[in-house]
Protein backbone atom coordinates (compact mmCIF):
# COMPACT_ATOMS: atom_id res chain seq x y z
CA UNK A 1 35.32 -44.07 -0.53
CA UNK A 2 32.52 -41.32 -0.35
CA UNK A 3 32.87 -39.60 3.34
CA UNK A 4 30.52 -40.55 5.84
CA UNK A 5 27.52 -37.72 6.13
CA UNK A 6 26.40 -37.67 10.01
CA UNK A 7 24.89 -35.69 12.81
CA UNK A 8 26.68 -36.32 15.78
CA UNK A 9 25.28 -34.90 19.22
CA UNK A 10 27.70 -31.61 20.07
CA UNK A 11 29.66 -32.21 23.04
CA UNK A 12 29.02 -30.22 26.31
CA UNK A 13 24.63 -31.17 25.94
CA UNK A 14 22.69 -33.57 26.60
CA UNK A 15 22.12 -36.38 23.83
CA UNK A 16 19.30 -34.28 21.89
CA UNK A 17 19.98 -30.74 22.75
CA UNK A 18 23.38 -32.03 21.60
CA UNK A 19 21.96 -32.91 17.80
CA UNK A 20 19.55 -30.02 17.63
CA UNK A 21 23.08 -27.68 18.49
CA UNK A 22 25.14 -30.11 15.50
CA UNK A 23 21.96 -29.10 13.48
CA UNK A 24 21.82 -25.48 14.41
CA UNK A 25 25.78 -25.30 13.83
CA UNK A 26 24.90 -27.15 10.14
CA UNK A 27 22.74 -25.20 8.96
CA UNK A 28 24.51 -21.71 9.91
CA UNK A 29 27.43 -22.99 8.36
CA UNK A 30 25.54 -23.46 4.60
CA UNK A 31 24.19 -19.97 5.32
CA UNK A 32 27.45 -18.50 5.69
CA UNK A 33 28.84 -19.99 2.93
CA UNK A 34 25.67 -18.67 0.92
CA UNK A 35 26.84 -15.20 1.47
CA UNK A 36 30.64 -15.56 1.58
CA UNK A 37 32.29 -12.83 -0.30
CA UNK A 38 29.66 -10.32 -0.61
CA UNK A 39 29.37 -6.83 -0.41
CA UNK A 40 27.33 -3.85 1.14
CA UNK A 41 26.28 -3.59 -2.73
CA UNK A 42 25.13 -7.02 -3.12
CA UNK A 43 23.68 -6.99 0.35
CA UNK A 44 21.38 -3.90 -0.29
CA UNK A 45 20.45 -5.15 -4.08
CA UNK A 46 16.81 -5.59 -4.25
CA UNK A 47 15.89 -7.84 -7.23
CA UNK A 48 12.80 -6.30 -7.22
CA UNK A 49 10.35 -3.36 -5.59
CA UNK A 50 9.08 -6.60 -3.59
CA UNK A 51 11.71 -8.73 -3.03
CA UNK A 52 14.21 -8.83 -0.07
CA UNK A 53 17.11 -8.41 0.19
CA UNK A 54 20.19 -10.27 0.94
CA UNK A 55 21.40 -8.23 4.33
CA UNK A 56 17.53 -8.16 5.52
CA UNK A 57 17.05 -11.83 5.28
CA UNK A 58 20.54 -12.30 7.15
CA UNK A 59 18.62 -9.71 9.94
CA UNK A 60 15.55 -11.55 9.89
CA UNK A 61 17.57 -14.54 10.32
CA UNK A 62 19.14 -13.38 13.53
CA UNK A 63 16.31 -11.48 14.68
CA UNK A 64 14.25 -14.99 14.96
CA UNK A 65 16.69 -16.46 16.48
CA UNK A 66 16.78 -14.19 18.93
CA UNK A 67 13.26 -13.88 19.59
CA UNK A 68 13.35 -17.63 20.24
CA UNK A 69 16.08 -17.82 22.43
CA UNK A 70 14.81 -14.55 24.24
CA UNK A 71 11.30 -16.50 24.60
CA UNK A 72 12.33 -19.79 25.65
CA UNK A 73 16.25 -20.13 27.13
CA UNK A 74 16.37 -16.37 28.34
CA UNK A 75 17.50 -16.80 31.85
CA UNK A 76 16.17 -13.17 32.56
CA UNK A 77 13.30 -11.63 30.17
CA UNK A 78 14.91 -9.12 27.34
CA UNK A 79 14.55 -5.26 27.93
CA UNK A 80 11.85 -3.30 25.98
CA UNK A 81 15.30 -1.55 24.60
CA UNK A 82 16.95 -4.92 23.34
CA UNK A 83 12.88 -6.11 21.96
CA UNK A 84 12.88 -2.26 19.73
CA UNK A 85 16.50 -3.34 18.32
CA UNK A 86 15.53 -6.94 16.95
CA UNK A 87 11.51 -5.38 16.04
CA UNK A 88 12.09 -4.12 12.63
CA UNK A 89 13.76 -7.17 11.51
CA UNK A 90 11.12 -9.56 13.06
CA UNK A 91 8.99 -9.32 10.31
CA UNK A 92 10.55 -8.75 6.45
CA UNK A 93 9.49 -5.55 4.64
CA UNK A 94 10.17 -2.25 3.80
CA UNK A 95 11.21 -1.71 7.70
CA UNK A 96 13.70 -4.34 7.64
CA UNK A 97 14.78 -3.28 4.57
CA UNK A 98 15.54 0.05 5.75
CA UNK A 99 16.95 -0.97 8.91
CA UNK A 100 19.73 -3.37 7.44
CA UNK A 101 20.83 -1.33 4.72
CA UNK A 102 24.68 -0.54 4.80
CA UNK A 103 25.59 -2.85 6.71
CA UNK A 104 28.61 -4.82 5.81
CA UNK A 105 28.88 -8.44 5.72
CA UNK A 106 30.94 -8.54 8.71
CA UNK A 107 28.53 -6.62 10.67
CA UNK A 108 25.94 -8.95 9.63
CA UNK A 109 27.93 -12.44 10.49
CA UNK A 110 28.78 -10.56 13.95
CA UNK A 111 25.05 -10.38 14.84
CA UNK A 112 24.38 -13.75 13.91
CA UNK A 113 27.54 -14.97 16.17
CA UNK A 114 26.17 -13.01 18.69
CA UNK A 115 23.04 -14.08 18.81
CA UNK A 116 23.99 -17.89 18.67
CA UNK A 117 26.08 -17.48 21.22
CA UNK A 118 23.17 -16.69 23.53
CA UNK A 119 21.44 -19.97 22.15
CA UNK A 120 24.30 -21.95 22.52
CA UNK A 121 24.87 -20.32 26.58
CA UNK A 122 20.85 -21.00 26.74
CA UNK A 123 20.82 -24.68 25.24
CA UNK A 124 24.02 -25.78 27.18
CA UNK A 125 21.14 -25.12 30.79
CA UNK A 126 18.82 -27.50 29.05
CA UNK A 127 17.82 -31.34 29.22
CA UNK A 128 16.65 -33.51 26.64
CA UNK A 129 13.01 -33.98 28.38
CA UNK A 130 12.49 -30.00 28.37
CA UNK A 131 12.70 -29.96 24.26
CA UNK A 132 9.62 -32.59 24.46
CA UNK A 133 7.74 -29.71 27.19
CA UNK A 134 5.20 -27.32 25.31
CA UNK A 135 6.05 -24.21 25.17
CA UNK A 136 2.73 -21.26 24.31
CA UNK A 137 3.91 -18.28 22.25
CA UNK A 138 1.90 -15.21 21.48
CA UNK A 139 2.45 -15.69 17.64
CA UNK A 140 1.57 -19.05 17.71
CA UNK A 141 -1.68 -20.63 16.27
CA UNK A 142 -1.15 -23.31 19.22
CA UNK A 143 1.09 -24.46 22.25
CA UNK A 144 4.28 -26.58 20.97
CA UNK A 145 7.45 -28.12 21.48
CA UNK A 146 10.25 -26.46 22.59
CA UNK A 147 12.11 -29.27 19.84
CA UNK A 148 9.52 -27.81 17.41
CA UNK A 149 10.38 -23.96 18.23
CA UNK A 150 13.52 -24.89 17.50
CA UNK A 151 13.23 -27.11 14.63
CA UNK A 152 11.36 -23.53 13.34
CA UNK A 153 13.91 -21.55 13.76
CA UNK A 154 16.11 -24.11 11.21
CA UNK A 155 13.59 -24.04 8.78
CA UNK A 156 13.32 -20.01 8.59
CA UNK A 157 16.63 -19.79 8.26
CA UNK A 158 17.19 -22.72 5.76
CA UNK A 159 14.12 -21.15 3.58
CA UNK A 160 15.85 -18.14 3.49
CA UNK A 161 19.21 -19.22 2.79
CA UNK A 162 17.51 -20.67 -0.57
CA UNK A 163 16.35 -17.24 -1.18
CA UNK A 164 19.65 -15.80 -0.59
CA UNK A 165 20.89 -18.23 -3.63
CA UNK A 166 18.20 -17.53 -5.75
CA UNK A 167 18.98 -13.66 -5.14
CA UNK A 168 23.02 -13.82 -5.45
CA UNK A 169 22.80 -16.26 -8.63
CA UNK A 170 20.56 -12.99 -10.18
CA UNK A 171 22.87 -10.11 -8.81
CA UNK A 172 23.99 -7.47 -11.74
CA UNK A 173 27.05 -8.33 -12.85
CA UNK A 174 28.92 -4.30 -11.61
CA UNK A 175 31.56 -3.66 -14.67
């Protein structure tokens, strides 16, 4: 018998902050896996002058995850300190590049359990009716759902998590 695939609301939230956290904890999970095993080598390997790589996307990943927690659960608004940390990842480039280079895997996972940690703390103060309330964000074309913010911040890190698969199915095989 083939196992049954489901998303099951997360206990400890309401009924649909509890499937948006079973999501969240889904799709983290496949990225992890993506990178399981790799090195600061792999990590910094830049396919090409263009492309990004593996340890910035993991960065970026965090970074908007933070951002969107710090914008929308944040009990307290973040410090201009804690925004300088998370700004050169924001946005993938040469910064981000530069700023996530030599880090280790480890380092990298740690930042992303950190930082869902936060959401998780944030998401558990939340009711289903506030992920249907619009939300306005300066880097927004237009006002939208806190559900939508969210369902954003899923979608980054899923696209990304595709590039990180493209990128480690084309590292150089190190003799």
């Amino acid at each position: 018998m083939v196992p049954l695939l489901e998303m099951v609301p997360t206990p400890g939230y309401t009924p649909m902050v509890g499937a948006l956290v079973a999501m969240l904890h889904a799709t983290r999970a496949s990225t992890v896996d993506a990178v399981a095993g790799l090195d600061v080598t792999a990590l910094d390997h830049q396919h090409d002058p263009s492309a990004n790589p593996i340890g910035s996307l993991l960065a970026h990943t965090a970074a908007i995850e933070w951002c969107y927690a710090a914008t929308t659960l944040a009990g307290s608004p973040s410090s201009p300190e804690e925004w300088a940390e998370w700004q050169p990842f924001l946005r993938l480039g040469p910064d981000a590049w530069a700023a996530a280079r030599g880090r280790s895997l480890d380092a990298h996972l740690e930042r992303l359990r950190a930082v869902r940690a936060r959401t998780l703390d944030g998401l558990r103060a939340v009711e289903d009716t506030r992920l249907t309330e619009l939300v306005t964000l300066p880097w927004l074309r237009q006002p939208a759902t806190h559900l939508w913010v969210w369902y954003h911040v899923m979608e980054d890190e899923l696209n990304h998590r595709g590039q990180i698969r493209w990128l480690r199915s084309r590292l150089p095989v190190v003799k």
